[in-house]
N, C-alpha and C. Protein backbone atom coordinates (compact mmCIF):
# COMPACT_ATOMS: atom_id res chain seq x y z
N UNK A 1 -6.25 -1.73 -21.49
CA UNK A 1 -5.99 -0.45 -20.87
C UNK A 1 -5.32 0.50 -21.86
N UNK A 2 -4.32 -0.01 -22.41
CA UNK A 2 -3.17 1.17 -23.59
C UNK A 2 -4.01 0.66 -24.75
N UNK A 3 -4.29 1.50 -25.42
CA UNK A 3 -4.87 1.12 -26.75
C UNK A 3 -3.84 1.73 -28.17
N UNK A 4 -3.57 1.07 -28.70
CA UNK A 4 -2.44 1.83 -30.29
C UNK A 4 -3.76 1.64 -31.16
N UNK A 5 -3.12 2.61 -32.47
CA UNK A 5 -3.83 2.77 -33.42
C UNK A 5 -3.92 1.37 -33.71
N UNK A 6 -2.82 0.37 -33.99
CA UNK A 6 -2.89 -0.70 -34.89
C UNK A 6 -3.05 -1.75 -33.81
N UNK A 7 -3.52 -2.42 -33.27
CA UNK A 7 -4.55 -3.62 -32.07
C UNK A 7 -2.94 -4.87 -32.58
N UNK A 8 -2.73 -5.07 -33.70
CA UNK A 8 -1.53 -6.20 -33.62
C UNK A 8 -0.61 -5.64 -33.51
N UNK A 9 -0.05 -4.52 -32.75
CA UNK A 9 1.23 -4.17 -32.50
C UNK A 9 1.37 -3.85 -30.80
N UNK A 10 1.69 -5.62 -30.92
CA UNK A 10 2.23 -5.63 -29.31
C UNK A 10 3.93 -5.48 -28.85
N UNK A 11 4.50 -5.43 -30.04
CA UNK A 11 6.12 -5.28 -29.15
C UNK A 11 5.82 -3.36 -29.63
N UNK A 12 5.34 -2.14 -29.85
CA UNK A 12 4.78 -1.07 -29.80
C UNK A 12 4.70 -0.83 -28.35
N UNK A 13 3.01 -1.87 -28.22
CA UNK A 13 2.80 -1.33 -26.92
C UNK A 13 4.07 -1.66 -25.53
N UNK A 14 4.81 -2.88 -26.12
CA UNK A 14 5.86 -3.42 -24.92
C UNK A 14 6.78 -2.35 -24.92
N UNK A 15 7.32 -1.32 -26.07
CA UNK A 15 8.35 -0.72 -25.92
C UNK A 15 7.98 0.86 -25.33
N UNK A 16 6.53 0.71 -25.47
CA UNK A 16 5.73 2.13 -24.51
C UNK A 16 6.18 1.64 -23.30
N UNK A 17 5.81 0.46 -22.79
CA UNK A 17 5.57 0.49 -21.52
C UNK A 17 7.16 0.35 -20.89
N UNK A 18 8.19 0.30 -21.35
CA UNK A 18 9.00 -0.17 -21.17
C UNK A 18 10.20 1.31 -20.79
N UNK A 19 9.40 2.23 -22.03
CA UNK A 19 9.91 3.57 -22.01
C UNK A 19 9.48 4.46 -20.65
N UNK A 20 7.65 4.09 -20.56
CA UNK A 20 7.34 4.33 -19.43
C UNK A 20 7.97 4.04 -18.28
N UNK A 21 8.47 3.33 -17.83
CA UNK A 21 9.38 2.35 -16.72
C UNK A 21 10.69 3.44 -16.81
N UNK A 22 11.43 3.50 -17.36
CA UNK A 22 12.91 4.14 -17.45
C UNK A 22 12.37 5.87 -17.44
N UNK A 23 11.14 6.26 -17.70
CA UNK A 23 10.84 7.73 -17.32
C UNK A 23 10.63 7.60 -16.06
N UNK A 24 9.88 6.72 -15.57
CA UNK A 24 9.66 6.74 -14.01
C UNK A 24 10.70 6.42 -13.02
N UNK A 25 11.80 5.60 -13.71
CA UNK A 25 13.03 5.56 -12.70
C UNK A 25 13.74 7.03 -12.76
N UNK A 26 14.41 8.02 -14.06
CA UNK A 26 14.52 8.76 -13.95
C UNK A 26 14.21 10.18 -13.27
N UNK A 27 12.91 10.03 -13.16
CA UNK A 27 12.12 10.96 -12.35
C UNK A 27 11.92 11.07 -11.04
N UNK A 28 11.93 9.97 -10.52
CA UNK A 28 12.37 9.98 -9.15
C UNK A 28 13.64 9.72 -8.51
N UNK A 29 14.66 8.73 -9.24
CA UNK A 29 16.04 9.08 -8.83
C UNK A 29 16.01 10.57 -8.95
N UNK A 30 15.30 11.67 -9.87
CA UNK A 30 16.01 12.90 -9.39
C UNK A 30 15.77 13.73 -8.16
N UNK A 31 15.15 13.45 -7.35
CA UNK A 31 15.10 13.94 -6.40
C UNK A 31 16.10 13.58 -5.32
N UNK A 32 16.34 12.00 -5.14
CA UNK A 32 17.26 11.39 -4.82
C UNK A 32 18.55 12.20 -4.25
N UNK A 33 18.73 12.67 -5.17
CA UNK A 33 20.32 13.28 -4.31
C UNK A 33 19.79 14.45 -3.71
N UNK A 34 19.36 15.35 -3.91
CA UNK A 34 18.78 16.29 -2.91
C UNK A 34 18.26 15.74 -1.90
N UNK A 35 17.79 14.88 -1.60
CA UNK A 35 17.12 14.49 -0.39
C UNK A 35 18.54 13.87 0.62
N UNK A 36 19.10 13.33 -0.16
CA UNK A 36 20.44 12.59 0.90
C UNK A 36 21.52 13.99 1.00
N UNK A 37 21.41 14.81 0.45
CA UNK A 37 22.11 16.45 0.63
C UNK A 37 21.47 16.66 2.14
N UNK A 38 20.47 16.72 2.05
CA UNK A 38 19.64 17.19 2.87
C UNK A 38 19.42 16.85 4.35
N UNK A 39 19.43 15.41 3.90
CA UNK A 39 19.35 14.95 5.32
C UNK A 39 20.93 14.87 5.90
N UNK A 40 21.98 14.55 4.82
CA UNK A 40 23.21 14.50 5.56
C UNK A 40 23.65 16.12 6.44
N UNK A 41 23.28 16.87 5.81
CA UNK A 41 23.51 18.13 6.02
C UNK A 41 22.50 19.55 6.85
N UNK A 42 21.35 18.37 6.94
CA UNK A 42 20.39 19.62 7.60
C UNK A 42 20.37 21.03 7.08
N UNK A 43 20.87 21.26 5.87
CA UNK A 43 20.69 22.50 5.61
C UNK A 43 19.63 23.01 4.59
N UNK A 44 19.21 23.75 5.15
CA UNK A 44 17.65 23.98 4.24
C UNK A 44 17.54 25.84 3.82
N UNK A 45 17.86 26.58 3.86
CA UNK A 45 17.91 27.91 3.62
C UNK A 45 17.84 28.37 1.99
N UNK A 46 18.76 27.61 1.58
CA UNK A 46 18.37 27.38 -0.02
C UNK A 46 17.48 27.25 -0.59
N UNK A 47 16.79 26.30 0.06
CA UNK A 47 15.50 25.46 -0.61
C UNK A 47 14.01 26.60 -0.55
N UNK A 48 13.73 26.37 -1.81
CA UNK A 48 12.09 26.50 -1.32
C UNK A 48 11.44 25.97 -1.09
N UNK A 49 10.63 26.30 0.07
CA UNK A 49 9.84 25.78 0.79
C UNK A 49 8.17 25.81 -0.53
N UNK A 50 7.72 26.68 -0.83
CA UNK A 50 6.78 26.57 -1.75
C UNK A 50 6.91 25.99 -2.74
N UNK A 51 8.44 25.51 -3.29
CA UNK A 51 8.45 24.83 -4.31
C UNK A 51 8.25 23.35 -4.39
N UNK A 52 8.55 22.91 -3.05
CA UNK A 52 8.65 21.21 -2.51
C UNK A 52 7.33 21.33 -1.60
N UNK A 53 6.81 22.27 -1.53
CA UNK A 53 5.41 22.37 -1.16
C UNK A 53 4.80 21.30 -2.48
N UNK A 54 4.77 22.47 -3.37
CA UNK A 54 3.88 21.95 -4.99
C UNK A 54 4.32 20.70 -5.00
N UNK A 55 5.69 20.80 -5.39
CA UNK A 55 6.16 19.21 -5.99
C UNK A 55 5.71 17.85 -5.04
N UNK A 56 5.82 18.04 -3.48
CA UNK A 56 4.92 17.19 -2.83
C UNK A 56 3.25 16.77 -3.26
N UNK A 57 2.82 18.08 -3.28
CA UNK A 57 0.81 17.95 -3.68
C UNK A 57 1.17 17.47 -4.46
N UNK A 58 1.91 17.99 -5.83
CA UNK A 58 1.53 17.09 -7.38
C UNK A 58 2.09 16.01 -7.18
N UNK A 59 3.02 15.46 -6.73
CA UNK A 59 3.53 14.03 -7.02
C UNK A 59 2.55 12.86 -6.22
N UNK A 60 2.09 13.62 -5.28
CA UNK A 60 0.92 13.01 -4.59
C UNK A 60 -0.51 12.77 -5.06
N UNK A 61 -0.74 13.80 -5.80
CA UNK A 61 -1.49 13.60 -6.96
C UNK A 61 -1.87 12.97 -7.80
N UNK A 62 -0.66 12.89 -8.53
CA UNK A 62 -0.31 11.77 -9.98
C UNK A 62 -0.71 10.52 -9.41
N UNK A 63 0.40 10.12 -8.25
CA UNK A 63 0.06 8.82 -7.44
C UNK A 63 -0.90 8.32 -7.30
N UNK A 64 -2.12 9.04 -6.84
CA UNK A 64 -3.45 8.74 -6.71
C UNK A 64 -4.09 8.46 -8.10
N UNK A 65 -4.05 9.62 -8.92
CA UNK A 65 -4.38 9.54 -10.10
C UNK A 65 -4.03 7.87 -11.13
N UNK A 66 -2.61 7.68 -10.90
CA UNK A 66 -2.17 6.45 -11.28
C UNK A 66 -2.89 5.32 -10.83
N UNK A 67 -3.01 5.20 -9.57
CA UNK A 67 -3.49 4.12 -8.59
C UNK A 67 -4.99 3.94 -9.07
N UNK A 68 -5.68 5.15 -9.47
CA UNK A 68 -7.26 4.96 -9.73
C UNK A 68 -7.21 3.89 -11.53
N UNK A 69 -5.61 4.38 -11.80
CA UNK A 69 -5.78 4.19 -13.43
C UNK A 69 -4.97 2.86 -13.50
N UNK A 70 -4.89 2.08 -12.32
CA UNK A 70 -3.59 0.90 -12.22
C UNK A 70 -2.29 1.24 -13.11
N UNK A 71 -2.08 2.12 -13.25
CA UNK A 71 -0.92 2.64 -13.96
C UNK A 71 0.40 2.29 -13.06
N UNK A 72 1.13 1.61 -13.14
CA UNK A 72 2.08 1.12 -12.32
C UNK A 72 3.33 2.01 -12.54
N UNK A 73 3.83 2.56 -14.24
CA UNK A 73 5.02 3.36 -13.78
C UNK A 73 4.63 5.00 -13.17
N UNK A 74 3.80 5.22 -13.46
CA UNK A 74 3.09 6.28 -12.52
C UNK A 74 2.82 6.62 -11.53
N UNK A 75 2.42 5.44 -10.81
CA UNK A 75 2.38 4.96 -9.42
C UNK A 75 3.70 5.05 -8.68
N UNK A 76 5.06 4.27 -9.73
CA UNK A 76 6.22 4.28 -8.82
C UNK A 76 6.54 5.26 -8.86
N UNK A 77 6.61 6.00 -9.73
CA UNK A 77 7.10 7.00 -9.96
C UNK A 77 7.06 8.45 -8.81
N UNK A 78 5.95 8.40 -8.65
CA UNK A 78 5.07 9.56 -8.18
C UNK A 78 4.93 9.01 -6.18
N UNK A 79 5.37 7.79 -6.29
CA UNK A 79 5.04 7.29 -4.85
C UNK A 79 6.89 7.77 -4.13
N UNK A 80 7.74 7.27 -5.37
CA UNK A 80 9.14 7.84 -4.69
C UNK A 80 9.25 9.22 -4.57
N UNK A 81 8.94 10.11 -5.59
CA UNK A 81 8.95 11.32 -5.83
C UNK A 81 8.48 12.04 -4.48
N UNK A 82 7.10 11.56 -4.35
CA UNK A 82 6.27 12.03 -2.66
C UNK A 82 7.30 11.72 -1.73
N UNK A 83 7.50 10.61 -1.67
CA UNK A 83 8.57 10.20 -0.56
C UNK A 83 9.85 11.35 0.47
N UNK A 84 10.59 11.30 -1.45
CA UNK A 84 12.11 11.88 -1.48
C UNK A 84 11.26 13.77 -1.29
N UNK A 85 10.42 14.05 -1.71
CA UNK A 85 10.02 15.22 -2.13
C UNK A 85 9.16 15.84 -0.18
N UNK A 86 8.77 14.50 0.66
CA UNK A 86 8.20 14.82 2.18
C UNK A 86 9.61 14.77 2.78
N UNK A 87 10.55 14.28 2.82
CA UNK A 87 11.69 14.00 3.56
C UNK A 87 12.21 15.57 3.51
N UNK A 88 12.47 16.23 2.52
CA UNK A 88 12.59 17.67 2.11
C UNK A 88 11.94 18.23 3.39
N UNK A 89 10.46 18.52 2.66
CA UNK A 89 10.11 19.16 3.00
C UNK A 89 10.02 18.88 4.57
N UNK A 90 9.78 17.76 5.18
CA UNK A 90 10.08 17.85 6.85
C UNK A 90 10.78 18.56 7.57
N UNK A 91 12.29 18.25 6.69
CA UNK A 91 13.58 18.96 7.10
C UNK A 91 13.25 20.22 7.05
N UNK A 92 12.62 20.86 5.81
CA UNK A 92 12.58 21.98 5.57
C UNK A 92 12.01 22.75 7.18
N UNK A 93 10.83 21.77 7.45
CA UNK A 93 9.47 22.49 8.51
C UNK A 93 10.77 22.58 9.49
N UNK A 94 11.39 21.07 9.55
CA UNK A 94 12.21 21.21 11.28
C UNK A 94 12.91 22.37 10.99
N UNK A 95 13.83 22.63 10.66
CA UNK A 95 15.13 23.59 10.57
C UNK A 95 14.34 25.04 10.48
N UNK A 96 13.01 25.30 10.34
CA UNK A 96 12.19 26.64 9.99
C UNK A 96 11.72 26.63 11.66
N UNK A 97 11.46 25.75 11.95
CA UNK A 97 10.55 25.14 13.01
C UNK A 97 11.64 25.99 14.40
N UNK A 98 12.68 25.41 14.37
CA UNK A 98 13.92 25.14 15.05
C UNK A 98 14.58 26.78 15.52
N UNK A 99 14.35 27.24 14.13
CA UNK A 99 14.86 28.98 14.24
C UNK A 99 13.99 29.92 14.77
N UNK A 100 12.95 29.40 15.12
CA UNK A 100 11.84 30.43 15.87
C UNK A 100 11.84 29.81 17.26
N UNK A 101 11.72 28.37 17.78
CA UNK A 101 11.83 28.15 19.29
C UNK A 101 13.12 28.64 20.09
């Protein structure tokens, strides 16, 4: 699947994949605390709504994209990201939802 220029450099490809792994934890712990802001606090007025729009489609995206490519830190990555990134945006709909009924 990963191909390097040089075919005998497997601790290369181990320290790609390895780098890969610690980008994908990073990237979705960051959503992480915004989402527990969020839900502890119900407050959404701040937030954009079009912005956790996008970031939902694309992280949902990638995910798929990963999944077609068995790409596993891609996959996690992009599967927490959707997660932490729908929890948002729910809140977002309720509390929008909430001020018009």
């Amino acid at each position: 699947k990963y191909q390097l220029k040089n075919p005998f450099s497997y601790n290369a490809l181990m320290n790609l994949l390895i780098f890969g792994y610690f980008a994908a934890f990073f990237t979705a712990v960051s959503f992480l605390p915004q989402a527990i802001k969020t839900v502890k606090t119900r407050q959404t007025a701040g937030l954009s709504l079009l912005t956790y729009l996008f970031l939902f489609l694309g992280s949902l995206s990638w995910f798929i994209y990963g999944f077609y490519l068995t790409d596993y830190p891609l996959m996690i990555t992009n599967s927490l990201t959707t997660i932490f990134t729908g929890i948002i945006l729910y809140l977002i709909f309720s509390e929008r939802n909430s001020k018009y009924n």
